[in-house]
N, C-alpha and C. Protein backbone atom coordinates (compact mmCIF):
# COMPACT_ATOMS: atom_id res chain seq x y z
N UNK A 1 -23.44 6.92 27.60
CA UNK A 1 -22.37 7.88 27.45
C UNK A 1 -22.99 9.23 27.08
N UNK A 2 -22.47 10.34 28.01
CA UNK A 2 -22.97 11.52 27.65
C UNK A 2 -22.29 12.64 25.94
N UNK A 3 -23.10 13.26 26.14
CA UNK A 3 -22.35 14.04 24.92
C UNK A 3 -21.58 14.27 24.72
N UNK A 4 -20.50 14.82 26.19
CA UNK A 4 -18.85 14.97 26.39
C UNK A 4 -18.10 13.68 25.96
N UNK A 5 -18.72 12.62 27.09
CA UNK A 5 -17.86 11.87 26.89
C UNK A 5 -17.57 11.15 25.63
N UNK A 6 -18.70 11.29 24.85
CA UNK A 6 -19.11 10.74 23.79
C UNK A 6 -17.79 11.51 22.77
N UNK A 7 -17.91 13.27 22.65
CA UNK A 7 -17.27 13.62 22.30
C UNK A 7 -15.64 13.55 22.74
N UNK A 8 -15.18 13.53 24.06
CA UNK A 8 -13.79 13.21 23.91
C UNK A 8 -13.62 11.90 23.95
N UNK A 9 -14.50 10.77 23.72
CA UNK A 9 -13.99 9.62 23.13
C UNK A 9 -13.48 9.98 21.28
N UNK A 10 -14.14 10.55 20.91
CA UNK A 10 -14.25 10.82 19.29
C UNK A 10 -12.89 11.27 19.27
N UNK A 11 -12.58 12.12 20.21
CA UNK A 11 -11.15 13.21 20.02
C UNK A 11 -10.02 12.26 20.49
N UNK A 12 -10.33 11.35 21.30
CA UNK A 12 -9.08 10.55 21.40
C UNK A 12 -8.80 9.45 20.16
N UNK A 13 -9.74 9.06 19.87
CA UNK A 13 -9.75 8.28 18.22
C UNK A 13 -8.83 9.22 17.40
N UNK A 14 -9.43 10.32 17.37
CA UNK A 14 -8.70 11.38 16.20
C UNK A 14 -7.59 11.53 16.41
N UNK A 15 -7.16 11.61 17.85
CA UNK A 15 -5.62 11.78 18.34
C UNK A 15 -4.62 11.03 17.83
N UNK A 16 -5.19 9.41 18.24
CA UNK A 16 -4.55 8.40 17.72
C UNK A 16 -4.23 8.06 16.28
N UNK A 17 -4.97 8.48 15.43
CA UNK A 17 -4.97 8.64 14.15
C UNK A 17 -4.09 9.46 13.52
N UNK A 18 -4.17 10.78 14.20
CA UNK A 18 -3.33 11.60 13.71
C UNK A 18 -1.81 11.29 13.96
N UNK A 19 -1.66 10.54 15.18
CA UNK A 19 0.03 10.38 15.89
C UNK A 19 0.06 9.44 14.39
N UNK A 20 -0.73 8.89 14.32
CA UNK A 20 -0.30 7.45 12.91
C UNK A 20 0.24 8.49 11.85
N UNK A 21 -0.60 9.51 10.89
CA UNK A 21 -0.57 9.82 10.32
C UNK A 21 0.99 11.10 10.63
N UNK A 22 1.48 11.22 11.50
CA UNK A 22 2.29 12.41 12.10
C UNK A 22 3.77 11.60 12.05
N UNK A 23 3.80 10.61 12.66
CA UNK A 23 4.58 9.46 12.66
C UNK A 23 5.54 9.02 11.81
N UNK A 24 4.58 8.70 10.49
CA UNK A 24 4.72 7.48 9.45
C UNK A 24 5.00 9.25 8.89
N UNK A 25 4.70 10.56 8.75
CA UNK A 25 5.66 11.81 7.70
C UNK A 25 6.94 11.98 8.14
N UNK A 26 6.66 11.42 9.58
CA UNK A 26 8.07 11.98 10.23
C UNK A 26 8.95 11.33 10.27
N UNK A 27 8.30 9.60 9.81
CA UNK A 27 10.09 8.74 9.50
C UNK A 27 10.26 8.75 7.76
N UNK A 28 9.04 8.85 7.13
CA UNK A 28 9.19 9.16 5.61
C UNK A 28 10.09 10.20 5.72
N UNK A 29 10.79 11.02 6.63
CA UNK A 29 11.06 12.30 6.02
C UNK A 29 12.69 11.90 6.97
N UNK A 30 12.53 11.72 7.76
CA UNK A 30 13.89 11.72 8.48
C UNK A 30 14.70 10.60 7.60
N UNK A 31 13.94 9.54 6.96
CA UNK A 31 15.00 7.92 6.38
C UNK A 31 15.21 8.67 5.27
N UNK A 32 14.57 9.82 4.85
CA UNK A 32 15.18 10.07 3.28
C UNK A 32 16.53 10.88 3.12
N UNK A 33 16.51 11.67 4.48
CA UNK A 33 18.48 12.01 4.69
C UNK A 33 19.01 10.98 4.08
N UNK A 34 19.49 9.67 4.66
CA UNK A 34 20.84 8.96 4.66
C UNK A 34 20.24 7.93 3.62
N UNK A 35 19.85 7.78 2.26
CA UNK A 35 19.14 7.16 1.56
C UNK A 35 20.22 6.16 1.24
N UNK A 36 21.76 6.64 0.46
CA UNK A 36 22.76 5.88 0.28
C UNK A 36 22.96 4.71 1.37
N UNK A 37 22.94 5.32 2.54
CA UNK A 37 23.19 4.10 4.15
C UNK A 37 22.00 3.18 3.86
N UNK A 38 21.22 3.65 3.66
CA UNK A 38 20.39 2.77 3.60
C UNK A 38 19.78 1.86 3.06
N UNK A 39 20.44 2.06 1.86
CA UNK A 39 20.29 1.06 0.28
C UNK A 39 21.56 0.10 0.74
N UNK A 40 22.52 0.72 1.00
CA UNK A 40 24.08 -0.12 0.95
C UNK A 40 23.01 -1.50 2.05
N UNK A 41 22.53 -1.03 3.77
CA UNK A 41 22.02 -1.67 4.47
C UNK A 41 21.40 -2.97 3.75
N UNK A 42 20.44 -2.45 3.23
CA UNK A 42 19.34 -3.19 2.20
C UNK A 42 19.99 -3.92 1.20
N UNK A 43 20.69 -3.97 0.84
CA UNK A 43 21.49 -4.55 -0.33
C UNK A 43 22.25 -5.89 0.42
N UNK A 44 22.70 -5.34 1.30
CA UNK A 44 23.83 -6.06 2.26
C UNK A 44 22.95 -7.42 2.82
N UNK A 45 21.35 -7.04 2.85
CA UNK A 45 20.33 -8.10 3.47
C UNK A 45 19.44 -8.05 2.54
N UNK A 46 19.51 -8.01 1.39
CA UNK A 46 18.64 -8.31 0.10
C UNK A 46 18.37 -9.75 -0.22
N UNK A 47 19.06 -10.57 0.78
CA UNK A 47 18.44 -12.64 0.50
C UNK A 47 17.07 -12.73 0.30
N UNK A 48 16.32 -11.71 1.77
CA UNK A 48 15.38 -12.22 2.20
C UNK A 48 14.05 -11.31 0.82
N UNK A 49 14.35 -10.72 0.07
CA UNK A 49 13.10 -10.31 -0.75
C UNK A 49 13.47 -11.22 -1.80
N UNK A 50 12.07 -11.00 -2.98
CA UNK A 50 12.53 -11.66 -4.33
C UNK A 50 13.53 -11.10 -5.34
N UNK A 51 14.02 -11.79 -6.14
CA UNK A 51 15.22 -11.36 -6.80
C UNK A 51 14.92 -10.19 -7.23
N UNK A 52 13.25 -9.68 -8.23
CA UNK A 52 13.21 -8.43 -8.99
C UNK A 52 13.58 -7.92 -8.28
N UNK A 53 12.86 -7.55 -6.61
CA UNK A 53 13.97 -6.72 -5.63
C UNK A 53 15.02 -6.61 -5.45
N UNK A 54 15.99 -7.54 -5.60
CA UNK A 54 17.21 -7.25 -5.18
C UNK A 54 17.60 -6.92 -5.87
N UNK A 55 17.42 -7.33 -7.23
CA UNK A 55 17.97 -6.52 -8.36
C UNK A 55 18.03 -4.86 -8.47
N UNK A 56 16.35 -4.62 -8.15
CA UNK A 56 16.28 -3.34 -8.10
C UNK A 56 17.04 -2.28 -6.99
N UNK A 57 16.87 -2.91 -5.91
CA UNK A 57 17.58 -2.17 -4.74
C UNK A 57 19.18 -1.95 -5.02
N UNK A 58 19.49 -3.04 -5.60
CA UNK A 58 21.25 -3.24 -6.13
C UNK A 58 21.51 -1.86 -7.11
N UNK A 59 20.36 -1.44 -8.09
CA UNK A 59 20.40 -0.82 -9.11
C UNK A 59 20.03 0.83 -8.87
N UNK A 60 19.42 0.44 -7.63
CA UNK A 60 18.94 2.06 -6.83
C UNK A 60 20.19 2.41 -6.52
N UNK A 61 20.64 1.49 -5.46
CA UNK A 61 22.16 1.38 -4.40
C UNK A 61 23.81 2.41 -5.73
N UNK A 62 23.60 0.98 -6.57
CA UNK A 62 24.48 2.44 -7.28
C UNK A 62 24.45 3.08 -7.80
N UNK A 63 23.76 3.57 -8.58
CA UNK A 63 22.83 5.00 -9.04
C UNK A 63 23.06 6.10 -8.16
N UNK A 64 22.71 6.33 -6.59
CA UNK A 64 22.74 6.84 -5.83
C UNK A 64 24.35 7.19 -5.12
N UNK A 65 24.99 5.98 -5.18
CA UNK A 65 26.16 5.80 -4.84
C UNK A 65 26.86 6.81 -5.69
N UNK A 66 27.11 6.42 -7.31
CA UNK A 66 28.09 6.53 -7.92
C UNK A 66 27.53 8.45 -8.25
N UNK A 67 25.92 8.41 -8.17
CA UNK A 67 25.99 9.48 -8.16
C UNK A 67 26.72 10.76 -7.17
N UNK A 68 26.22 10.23 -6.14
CA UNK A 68 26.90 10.98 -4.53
C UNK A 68 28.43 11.45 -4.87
N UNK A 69 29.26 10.26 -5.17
CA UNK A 69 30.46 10.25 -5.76
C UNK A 69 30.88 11.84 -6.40
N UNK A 70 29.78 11.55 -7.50
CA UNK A 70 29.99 12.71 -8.38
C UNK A 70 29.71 14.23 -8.35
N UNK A 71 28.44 13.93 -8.44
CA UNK A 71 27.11 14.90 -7.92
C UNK A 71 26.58 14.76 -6.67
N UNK A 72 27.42 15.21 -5.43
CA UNK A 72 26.56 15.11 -4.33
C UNK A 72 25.54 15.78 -4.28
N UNK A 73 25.50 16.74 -4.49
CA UNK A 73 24.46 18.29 -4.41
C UNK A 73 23.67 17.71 -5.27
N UNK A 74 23.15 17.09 -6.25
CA UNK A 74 21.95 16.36 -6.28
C UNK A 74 21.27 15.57 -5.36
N UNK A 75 21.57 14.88 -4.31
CA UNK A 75 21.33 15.02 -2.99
C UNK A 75 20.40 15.68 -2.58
N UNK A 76 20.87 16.84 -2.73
CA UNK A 76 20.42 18.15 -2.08
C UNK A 76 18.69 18.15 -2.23
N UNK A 77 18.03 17.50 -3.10
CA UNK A 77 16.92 17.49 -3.93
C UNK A 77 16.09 16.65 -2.95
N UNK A 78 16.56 15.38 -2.25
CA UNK A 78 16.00 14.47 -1.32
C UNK A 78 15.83 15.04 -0.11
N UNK A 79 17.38 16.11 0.02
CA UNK A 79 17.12 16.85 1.83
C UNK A 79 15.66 17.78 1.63
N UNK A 80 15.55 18.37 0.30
CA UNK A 80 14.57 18.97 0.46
C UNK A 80 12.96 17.71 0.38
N UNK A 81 13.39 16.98 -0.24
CA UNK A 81 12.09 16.02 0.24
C UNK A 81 11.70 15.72 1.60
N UNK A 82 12.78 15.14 2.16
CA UNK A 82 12.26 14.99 3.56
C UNK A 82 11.95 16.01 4.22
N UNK A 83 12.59 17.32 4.00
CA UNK A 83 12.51 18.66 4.84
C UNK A 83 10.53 18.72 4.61
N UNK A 84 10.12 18.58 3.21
CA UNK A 84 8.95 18.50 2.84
C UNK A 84 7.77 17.71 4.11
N UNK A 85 8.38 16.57 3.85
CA UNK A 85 7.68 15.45 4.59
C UNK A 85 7.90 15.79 6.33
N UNK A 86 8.52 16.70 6.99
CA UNK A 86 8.60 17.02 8.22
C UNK A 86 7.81 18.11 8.39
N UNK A 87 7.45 18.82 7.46
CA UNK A 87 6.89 20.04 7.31
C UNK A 87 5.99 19.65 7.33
N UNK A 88 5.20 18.62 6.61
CA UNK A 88 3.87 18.08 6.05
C UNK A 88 3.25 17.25 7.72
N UNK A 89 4.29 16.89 8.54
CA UNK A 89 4.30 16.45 9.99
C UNK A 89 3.45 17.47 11.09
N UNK A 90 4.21 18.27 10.60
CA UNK A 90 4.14 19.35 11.38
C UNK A 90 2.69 20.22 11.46
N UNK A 91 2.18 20.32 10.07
CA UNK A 91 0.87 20.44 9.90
C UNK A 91 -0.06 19.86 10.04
N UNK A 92 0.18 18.71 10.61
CA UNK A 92 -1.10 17.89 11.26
C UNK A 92 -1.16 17.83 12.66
N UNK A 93 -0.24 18.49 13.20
CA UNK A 93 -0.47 19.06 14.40
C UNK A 93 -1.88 19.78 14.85
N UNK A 94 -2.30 20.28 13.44
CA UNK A 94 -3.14 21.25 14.24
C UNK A 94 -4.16 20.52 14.01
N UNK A 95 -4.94 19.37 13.41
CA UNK A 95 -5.88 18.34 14.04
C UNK A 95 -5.59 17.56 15.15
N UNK A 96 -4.57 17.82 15.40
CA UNK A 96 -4.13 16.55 16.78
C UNK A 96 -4.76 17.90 17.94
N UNK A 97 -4.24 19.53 17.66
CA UNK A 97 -5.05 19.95 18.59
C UNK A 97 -6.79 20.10 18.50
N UNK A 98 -6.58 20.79 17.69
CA UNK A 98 -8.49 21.01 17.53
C UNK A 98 -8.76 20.94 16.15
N UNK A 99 -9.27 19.63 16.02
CA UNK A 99 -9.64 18.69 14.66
C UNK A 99 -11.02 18.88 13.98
N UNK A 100 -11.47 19.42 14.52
CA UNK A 100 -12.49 20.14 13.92
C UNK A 100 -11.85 21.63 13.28
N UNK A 101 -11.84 22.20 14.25
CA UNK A 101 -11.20 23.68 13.50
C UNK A 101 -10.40 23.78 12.48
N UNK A 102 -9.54 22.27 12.04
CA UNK A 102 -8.62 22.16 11.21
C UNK A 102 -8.68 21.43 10.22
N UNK A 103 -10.25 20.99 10.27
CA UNK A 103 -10.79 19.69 9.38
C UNK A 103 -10.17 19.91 8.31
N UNK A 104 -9.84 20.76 7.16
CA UNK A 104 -9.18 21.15 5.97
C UNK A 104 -7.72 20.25 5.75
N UNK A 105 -7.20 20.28 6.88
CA UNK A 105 -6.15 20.05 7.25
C UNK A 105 -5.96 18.27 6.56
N UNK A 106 -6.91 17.75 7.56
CA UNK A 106 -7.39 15.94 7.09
C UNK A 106 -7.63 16.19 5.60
N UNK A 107 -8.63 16.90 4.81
CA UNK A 107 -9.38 17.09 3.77
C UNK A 107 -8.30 17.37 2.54
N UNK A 108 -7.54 18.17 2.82
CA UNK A 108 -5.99 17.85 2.04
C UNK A 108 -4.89 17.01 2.08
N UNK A 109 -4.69 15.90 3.02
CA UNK A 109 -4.15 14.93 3.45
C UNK A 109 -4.77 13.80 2.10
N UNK A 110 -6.12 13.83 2.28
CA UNK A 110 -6.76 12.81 1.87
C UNK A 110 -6.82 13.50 0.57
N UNK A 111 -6.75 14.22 0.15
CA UNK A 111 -6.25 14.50 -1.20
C UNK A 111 -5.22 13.83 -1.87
N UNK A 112 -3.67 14.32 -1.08
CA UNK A 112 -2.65 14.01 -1.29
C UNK A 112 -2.61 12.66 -1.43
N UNK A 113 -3.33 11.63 -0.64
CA UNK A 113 -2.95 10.57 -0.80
C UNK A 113 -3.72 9.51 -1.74
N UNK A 114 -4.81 10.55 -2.62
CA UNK A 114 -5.43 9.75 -3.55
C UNK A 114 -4.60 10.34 -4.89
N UNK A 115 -3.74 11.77 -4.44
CA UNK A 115 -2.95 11.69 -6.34
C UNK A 115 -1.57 11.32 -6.28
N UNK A 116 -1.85 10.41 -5.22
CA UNK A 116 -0.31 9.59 -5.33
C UNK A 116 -0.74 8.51 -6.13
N UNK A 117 -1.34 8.46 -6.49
CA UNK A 117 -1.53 7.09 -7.96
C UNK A 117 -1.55 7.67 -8.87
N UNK A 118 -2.02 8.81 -9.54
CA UNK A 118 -1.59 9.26 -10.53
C UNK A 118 -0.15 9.70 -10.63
N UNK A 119 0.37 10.05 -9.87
CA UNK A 119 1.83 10.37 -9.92
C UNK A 119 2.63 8.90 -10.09
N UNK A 120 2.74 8.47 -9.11
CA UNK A 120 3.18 6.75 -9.43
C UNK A 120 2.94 5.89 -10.61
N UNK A 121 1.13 6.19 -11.16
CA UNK A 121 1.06 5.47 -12.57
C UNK A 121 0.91 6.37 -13.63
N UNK A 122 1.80 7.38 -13.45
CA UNK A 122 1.69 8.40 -14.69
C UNK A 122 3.63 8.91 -15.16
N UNK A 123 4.18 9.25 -13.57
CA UNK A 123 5.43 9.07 -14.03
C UNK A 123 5.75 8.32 -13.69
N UNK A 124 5.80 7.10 -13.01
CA UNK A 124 6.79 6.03 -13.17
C UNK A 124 7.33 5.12 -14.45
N UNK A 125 6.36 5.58 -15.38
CA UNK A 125 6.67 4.51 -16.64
C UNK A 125 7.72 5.72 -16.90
N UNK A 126 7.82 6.87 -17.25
CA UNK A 126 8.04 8.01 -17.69
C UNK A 126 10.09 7.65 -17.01
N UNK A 127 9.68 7.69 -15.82
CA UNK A 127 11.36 7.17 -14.57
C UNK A 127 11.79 5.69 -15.25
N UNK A 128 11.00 4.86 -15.64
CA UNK A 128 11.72 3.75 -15.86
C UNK A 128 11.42 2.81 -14.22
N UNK A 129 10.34 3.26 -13.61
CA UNK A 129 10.30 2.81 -12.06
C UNK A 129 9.53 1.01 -12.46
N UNK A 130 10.27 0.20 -12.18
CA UNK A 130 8.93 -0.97 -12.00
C UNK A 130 7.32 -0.99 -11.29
N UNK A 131 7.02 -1.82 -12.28
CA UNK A 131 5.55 -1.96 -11.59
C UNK A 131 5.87 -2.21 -10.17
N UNK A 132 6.13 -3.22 -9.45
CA UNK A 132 6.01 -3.56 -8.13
C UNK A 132 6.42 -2.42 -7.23
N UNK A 133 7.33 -1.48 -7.59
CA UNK A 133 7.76 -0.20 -6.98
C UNK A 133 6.73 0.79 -7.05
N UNK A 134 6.14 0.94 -7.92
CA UNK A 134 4.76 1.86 -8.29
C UNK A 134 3.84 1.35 -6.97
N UNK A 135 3.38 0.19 -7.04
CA UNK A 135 2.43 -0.37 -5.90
C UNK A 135 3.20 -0.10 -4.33
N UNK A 136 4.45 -0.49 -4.53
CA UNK A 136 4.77 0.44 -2.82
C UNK A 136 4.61 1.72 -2.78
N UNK A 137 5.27 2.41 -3.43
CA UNK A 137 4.95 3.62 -3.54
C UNK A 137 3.23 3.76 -3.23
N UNK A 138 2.63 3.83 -4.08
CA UNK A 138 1.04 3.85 -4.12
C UNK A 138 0.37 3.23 -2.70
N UNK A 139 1.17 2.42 -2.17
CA UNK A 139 0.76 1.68 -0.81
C UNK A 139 0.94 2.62 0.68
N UNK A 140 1.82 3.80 0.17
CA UNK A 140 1.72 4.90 1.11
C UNK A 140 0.46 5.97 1.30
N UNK A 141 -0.57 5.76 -0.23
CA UNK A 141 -1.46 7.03 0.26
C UNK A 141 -2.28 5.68 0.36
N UNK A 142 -2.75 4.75 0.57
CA UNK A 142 -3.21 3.79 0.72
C UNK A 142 -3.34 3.78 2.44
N UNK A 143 -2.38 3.58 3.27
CA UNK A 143 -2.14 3.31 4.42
C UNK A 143 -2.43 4.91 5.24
N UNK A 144 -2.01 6.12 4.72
CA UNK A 144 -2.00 7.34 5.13
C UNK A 144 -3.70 7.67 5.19
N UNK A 145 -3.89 7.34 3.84
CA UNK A 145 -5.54 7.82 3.51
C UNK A 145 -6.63 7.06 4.53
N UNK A 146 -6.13 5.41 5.31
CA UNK A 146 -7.01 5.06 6.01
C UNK A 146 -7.55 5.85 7.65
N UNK A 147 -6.26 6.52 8.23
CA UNK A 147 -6.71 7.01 9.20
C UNK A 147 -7.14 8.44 9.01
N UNK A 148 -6.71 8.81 8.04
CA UNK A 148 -7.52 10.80 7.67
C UNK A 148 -8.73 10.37 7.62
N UNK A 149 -9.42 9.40 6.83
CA UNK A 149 -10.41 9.14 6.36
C UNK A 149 -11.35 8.76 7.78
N UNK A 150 -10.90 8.12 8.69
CA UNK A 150 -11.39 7.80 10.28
C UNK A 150 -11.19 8.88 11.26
N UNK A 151 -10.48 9.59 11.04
CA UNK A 151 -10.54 11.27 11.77
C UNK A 151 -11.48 12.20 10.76
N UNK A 152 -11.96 12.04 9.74
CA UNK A 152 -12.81 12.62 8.94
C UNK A 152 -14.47 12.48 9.32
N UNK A 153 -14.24 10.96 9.82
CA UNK A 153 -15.85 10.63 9.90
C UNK A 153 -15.95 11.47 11.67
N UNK A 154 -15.09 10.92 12.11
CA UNK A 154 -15.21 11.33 13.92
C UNK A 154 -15.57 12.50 14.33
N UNK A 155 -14.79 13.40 12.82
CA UNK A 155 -14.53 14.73 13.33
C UNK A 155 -16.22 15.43 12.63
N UNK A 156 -16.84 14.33 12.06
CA UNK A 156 -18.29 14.91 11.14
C UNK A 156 -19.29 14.14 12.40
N UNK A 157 -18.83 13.52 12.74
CA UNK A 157 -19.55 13.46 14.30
C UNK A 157 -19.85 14.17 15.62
N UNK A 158 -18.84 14.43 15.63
CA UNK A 158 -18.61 15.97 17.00
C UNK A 158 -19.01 16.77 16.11
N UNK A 159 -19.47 17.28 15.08
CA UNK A 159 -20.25 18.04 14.57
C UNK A 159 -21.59 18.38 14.15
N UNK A 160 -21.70 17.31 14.04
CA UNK A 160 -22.83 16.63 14.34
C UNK A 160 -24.08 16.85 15.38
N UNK A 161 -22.77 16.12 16.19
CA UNK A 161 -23.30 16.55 18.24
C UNK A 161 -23.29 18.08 18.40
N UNK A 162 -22.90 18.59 17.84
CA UNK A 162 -23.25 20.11 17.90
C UNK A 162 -24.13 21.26 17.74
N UNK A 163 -24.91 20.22 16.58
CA UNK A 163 -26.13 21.26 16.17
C UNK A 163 -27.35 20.68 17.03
């Protein structure tokens, strides 16, 4: 394999990586609109997890509910989360085009998704969040951080091939 090909094999790796990483912001961000629909959903088919779950989802479900009720415009706080998480989509665009030029781009990704454990095991006791919820939570920069981290090496490769 020549140097090209060598190199747009590297760039199609990175591509693929990035759609993962582009993907998984862009349904984190769109499911956090209708959060209420979606607990009621979850609740409605809560057999199939263990009870702490169902308990908990039951306990999210009206929290959210009774809040909406009251305080919708607290709400308002989640539209801006997901608005976040579409935004955060949107900026990895520019490694999906030229991933080198944007390496920063990965390099703060993989940030983000190593101080999601301090956030998870620093305020969640603070929220009252369960342990097992902390570890999903935490299981997102976990899963996010594996492909930045594989567009990181690829992209120190075509750089590599450069000098």
């Amino acid at each position: 394999m020549n140097t090209f090909q060598q190199h747009q094999y590297l760039r199609n790796r990175i591509k693929v990586y990035m759609w993962i990483v582009i993907t998984g912001l862009a349904l984190s961000g769109i499911t956090a609109f209708p959060l209420e629909t979606e607990l009621q959903w979850l609740c409605q088919h809560a057999s199939v997890f263990p009870v702490a779950m169902q308990n908990w989802l039951n306990t999210i479900y009206q929290a959210i509910h009774h809040t909406n009720v009251r305080y919708p415009y607290l709400s308002y706080g989640t539209d801006w989360l997901a608005f976040a998480h579409i935004m955060l989509a949107i900026l990895f665009i520019g490694p999906l085009m030229d991933p080198v030029k944007n390496v920063w781009v990965i390099q703060f990704g993989m940030i983000a998704c190593v101080l999601i454990f301090p956030l998870a095991f620093i305020a969640g006791p603070v929220r009252h969040i369960p342990l097992f919820w902390r570890f999903i939570d935490s299981s997102f920069g976990v899963f996010a951080f594996i492909p930045l981290w594989l567009s990181y090496r690829k992209i120190r490769l075509i750089e590599a091939g450069r000098k």
